[in-house]
C-alpha atoms as a PDB file:
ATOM      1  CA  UNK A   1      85.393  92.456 115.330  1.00  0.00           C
ATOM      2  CA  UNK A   2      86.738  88.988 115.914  1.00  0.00           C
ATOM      3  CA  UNK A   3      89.401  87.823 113.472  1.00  0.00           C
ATOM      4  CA  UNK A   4      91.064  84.406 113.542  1.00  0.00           C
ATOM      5  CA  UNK A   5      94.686  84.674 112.716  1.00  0.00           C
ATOM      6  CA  UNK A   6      95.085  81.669 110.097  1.00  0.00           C
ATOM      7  CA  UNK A   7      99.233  80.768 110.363  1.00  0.00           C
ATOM      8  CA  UNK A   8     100.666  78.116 112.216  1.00  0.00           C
ATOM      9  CA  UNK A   9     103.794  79.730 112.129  1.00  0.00           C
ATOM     10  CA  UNK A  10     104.552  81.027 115.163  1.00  0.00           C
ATOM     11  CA  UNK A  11     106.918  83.922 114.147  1.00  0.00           C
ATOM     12  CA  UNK A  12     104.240  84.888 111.720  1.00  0.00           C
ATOM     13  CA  UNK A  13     101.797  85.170 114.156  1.00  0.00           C
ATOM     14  CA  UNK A  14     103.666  87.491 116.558  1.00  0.00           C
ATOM     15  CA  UNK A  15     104.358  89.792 113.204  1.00  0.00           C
ATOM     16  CA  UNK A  16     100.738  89.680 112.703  1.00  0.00           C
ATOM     17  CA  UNK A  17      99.850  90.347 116.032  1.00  0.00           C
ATOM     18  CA  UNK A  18     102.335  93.238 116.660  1.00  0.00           C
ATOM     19  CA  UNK A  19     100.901  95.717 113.189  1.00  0.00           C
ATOM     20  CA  UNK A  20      97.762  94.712 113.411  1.00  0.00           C
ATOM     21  CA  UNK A  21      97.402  95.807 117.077  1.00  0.00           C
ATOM     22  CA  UNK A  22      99.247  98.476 116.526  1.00  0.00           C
ATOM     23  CA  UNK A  23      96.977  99.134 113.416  1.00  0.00           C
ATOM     24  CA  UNK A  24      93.701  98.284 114.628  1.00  0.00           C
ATOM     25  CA  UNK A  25      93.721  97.581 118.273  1.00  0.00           C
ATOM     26  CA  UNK A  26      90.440  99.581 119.113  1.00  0.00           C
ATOM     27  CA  UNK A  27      88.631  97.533 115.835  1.00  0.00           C
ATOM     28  CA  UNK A  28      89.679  93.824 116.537  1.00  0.00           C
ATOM     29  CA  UNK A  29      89.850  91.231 118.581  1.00  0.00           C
ATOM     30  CA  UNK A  30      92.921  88.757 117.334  1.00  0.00           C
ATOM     31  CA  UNK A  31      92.111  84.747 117.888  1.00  0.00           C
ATOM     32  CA  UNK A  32      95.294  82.580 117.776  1.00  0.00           C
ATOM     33  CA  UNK A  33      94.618  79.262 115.143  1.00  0.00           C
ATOM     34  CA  UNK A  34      93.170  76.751 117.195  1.00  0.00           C
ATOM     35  CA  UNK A  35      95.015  73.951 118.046  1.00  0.00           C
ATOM     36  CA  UNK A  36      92.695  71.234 116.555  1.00  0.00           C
ATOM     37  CA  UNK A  37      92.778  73.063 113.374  1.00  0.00           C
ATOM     38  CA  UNK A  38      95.042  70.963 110.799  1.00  0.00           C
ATOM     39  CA  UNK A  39      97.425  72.061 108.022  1.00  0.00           C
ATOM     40  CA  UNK A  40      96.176  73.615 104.670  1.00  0.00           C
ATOM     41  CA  UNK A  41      98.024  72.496 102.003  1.00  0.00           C
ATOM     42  CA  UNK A  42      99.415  75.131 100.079  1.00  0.00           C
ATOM     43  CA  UNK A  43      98.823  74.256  96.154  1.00  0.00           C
ATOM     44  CA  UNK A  44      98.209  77.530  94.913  1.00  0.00           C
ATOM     45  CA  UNK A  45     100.182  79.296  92.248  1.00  0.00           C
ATOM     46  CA  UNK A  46     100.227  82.684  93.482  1.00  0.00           C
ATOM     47  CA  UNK A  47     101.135  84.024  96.589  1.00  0.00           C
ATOM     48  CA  UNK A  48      97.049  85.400  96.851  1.00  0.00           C
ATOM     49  CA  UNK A  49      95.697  82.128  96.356  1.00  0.00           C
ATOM     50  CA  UNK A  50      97.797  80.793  98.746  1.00  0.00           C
ATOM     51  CA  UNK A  51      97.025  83.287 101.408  1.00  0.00           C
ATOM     52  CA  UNK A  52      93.423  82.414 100.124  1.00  0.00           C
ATOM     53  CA  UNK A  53      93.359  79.214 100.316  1.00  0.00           C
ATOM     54  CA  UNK A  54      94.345  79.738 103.617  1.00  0.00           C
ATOM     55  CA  UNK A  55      92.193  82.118 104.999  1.00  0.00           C
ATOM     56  CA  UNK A  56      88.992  80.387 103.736  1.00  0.00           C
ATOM     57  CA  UNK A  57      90.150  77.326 105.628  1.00  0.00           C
ATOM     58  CA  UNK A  58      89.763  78.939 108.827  1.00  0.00           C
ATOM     59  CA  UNK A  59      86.960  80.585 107.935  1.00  0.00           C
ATOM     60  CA  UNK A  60      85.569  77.007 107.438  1.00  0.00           C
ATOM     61  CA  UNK A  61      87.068  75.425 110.025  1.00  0.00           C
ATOM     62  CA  UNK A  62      85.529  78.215 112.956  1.00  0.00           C
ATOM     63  CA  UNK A  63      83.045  80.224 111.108  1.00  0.00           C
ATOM     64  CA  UNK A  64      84.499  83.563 111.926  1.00  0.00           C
ATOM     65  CA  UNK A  65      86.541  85.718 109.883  1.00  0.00           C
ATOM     66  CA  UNK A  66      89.796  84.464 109.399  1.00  0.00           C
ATOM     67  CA  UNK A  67      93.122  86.358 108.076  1.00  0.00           C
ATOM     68  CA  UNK A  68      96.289  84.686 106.279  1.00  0.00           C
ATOM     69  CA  UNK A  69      99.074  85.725 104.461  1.00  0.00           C
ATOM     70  CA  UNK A  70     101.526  84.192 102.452  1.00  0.00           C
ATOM     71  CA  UNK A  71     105.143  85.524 101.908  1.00  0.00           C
ATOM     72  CA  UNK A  72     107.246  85.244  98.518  1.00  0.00           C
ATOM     73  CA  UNK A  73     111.440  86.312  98.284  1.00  0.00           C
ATOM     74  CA  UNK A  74     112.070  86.817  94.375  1.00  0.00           C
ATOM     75  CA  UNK A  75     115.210  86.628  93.454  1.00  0.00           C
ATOM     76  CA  UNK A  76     116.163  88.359  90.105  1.00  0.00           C
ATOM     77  CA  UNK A  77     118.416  85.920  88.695  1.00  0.00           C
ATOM     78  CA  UNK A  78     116.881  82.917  89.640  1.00  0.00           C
ATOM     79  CA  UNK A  79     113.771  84.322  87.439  1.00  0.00           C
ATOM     80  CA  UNK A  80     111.490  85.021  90.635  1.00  0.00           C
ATOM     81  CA  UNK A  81     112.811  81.459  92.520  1.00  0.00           C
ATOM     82  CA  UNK A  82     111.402  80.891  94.677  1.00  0.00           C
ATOM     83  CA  UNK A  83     108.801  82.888  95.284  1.00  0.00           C
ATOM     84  CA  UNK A  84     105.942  81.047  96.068  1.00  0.00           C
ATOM     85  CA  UNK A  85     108.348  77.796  97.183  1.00  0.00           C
ATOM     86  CA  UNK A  86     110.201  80.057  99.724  1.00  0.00           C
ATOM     87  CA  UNK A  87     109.108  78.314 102.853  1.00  0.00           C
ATOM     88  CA  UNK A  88     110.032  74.790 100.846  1.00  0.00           C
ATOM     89  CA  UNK A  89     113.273  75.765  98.503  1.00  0.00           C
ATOM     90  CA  UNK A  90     115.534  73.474 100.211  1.00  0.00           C
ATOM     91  CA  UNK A  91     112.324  70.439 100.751  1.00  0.00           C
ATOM     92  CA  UNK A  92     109.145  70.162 102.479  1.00  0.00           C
ATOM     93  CA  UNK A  93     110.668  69.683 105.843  1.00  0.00           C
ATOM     94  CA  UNK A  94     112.886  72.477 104.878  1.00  0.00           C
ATOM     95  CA  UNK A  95     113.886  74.456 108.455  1.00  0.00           C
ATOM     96  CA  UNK A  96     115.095  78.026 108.351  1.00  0.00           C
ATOM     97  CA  UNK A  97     118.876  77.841 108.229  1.00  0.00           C
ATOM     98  CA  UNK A  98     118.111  74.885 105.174  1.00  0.00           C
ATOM     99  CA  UNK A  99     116.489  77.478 102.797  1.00  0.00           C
ATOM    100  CA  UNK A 100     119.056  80.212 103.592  1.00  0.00           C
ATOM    101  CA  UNK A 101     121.961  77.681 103.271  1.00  0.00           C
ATOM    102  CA  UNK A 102     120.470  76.502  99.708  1.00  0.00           C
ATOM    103  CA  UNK A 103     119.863  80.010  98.664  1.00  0.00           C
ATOM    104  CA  UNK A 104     123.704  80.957  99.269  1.00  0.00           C
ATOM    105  CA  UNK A 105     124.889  77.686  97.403  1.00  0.00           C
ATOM    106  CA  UNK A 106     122.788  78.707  94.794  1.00  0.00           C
ATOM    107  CA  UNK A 107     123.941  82.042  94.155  1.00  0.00           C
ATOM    108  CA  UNK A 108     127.787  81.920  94.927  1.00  0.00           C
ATOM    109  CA  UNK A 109     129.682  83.547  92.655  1.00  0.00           C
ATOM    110  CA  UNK A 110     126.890  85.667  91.509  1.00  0.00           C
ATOM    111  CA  UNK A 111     127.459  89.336  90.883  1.00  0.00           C
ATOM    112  CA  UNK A 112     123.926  90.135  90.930  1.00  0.00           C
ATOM    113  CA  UNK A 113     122.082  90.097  93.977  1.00  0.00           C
ATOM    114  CA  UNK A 114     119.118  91.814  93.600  1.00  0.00           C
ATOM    115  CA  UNK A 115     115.958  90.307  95.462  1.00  0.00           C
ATOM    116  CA  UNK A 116     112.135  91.183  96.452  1.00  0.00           C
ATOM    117  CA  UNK A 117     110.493  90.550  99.314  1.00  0.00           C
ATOM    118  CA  UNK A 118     106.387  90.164  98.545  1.00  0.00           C
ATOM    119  CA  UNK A 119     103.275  89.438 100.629  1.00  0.00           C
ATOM    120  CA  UNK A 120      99.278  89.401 100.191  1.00  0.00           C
ATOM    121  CA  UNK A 121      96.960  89.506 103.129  1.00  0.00           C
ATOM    122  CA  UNK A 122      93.892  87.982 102.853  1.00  0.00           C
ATOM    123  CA  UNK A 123      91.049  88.529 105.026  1.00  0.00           C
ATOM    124  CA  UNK A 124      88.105  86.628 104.505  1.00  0.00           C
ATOM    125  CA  UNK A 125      84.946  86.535 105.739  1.00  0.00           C
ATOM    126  CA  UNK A 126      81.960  84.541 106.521  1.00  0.00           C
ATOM    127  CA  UNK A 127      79.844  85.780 103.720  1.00  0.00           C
ATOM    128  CA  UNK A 128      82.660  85.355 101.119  1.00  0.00           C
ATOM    129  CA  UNK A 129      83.928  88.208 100.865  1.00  0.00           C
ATOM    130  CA  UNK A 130      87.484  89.599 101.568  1.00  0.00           C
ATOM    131  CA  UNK A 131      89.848  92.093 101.796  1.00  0.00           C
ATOM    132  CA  UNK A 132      93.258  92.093 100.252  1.00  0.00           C
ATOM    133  CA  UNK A 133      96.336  93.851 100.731  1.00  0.00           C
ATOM    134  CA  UNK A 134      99.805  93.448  99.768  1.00  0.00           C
ATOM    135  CA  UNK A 135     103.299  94.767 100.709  1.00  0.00           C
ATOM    136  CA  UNK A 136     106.651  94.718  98.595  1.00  0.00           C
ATOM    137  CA  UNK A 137     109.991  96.002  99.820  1.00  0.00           C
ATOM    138  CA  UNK A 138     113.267  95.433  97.188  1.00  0.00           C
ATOM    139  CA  UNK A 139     116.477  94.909  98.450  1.00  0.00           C
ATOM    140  CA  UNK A 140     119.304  92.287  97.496  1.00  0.00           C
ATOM    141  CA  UNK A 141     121.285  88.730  99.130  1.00  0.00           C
ATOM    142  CA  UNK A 142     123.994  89.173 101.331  1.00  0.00           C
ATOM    143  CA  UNK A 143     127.200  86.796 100.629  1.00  0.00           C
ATOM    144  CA  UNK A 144     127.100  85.585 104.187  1.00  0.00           C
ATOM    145  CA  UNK A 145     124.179  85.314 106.953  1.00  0.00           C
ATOM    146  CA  UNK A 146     124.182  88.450 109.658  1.00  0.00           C
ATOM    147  CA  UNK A 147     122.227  89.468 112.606  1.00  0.00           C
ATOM    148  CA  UNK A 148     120.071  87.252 115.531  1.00  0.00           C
ATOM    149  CA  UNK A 149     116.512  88.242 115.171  1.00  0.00           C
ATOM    150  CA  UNK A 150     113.717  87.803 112.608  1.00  0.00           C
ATOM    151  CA  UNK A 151     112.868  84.469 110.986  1.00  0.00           C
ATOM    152  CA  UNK A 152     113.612  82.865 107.559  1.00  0.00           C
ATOM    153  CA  UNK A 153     115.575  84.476 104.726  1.00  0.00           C
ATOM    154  CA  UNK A 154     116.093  87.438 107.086  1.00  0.00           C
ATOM    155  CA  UNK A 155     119.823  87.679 107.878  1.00  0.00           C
ATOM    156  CA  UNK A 156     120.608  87.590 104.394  1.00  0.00           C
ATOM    157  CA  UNK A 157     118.147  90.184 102.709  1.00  0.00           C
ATOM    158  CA  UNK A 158     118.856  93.608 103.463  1.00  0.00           C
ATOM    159  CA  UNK A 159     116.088  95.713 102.356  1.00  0.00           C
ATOM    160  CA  UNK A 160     116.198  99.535 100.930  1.00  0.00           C
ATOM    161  CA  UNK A 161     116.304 102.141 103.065  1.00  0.00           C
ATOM    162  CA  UNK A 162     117.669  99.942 105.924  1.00  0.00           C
ATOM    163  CA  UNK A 163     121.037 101.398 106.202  1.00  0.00           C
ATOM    164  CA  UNK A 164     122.302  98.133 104.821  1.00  0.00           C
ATOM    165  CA  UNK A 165     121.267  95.937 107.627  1.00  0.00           C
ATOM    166  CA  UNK A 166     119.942  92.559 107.299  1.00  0.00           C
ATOM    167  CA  UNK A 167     116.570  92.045 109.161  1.00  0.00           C
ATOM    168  CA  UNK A 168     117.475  89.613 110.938  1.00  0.00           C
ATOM    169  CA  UNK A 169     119.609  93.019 111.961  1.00  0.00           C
ATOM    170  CA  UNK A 170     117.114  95.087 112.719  1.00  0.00           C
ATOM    171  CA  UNK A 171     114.783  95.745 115.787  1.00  0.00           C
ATOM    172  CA  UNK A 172     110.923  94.305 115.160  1.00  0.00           C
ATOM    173  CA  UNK A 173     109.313  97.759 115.525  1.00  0.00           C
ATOM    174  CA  UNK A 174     112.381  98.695 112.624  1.00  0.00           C
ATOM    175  CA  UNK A 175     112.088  95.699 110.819  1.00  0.00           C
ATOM    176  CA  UNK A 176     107.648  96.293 110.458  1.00  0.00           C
ATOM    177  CA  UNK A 177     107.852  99.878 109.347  1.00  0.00           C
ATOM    178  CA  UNK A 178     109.943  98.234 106.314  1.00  0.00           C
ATOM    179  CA  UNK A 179     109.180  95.062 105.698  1.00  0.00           C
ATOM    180  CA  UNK A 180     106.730  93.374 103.173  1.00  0.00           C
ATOM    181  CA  UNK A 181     104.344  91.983 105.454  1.00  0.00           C
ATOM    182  CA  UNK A 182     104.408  94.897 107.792  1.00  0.00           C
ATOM    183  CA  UNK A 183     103.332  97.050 104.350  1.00  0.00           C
ATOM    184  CA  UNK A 184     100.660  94.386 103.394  1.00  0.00           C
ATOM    185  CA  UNK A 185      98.933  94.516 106.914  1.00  0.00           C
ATOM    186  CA  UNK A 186      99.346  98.271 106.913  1.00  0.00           C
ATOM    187  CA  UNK A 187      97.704  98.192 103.342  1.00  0.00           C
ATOM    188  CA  UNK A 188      95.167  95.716 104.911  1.00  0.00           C
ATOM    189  CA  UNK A 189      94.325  97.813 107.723  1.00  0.00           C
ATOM    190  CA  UNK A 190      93.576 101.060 105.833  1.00  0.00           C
ATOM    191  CA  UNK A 191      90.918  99.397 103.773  1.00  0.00           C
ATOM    192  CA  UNK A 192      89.442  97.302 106.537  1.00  0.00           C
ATOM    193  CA  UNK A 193      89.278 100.787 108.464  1.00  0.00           C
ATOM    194  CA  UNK A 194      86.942 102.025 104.940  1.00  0.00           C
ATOM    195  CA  UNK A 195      84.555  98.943 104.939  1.00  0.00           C
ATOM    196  CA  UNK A 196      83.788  99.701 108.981  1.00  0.00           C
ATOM    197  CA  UNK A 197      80.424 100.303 109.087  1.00  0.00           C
ATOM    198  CA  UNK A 198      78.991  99.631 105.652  1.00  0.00           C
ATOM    199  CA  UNK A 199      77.114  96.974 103.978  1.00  0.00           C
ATOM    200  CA  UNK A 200      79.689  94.058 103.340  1.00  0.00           C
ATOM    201  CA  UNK A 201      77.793  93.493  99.838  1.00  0.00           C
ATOM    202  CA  UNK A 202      79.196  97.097  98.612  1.00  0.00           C
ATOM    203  CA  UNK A 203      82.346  98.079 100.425  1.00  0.00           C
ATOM    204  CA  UNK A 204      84.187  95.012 100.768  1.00  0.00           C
ATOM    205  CA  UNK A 205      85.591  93.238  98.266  1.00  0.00           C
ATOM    206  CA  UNK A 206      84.530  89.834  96.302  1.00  0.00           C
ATOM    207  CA  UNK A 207      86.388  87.173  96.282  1.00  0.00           C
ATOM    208  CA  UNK A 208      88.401  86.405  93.194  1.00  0.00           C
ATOM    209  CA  UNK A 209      87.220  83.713  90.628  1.00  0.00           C
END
């Protein structure tokens, strides 16, 4: 089975990659965005439409079954902020070390620190229908950044059960047995593993209205 990995984001795409290999390497065939393939806007206002909106785009755009994500970090005080905004907090051109930089301006001084880290994966199909799974992992904000690897809010959210290192601490093979997305693709990959083999029409799922 051919699926059509829908981010642009390069460090999402090598998170992708490396579960869903891992997960499904003798069921798939992963097919990097193509280039000509232009940006989906992202007006959606959940993180599943979002990852919908995405997926569907792809779908259009190659006619094969495409699969998206889209990534929240909730942060209890802030009410959820900024959840599905994460990739723009600090603007639309926002890079990495912007969003972590705002996030830490934001919360100085502030006792509590507790944050979530949520993703749905979306895989869609030709015939319109999909599969969904999603992955949360709690954990809180650090007072100062920490640790080389990972991508975007991850060397200042250190997750439970991670020894109190950041992810951006962490090895990747570390870093996917905990993290959101690596649960949502897991998630994913169990129920695409059900629907192998029967009728699309009854074992996957419709698309939400």
């Amino acid at each position: 089975m051919r699926l059509v990995l829908a981010t642009a984001n390069p460090d999402k795409a090598a998170e992708l990659k490396a579960v869903l290999e891992e997960e499904l390497d003798d069921l798939i065939d992963l097919v990097a965005r193509p280039q000509g393939v232009g940006a989906v806007e992202e007006t959606g206002e959940s993180l599943e439409e979002n990852a919908r909106l995405k997926a569907v785009a792809l779908v259009a755009a190659t006619g094969e079954a495409a699969v998206a994500d889209d990534t929240g970090l909730e942060v209890a005080v802030l009410g959820g902020a900024p959840g599905t905004w994460s990739a723009r907090f600090a603007g639309e051109d926002a890079t990495y070390a912007d969003n972590v930089a705002k996030l830490l301006a934001v919360l100085e001084g502030e006792l509590d620190r507790e944050a979530r880290f949520r993703t749905v994966v979306v895989c869609r199909f030709p015939d319109g229908t999909e599969i969904m799974g999603e992955g949360v992992v709690e954990g809180e904000i650090t007072l100062v950044p920490r640790g080389l690897g990972g991508f975007g809010y991850d060397p200042v959210f250190v997750p439970e059960g991670g020894g109190g290192r950041t992810f951006a601490e962490m090895s990747p093979s570390d870093k996917h047995e905990l993290s959101h997305r690596g649960r949502a693709l897991r998630s994913f990959a169990a129920l695409l593993r059900q629907s192998i083999g029967a009728e699309p029409s009854s074992q996957l799922y419709p698309p939400s209205s």
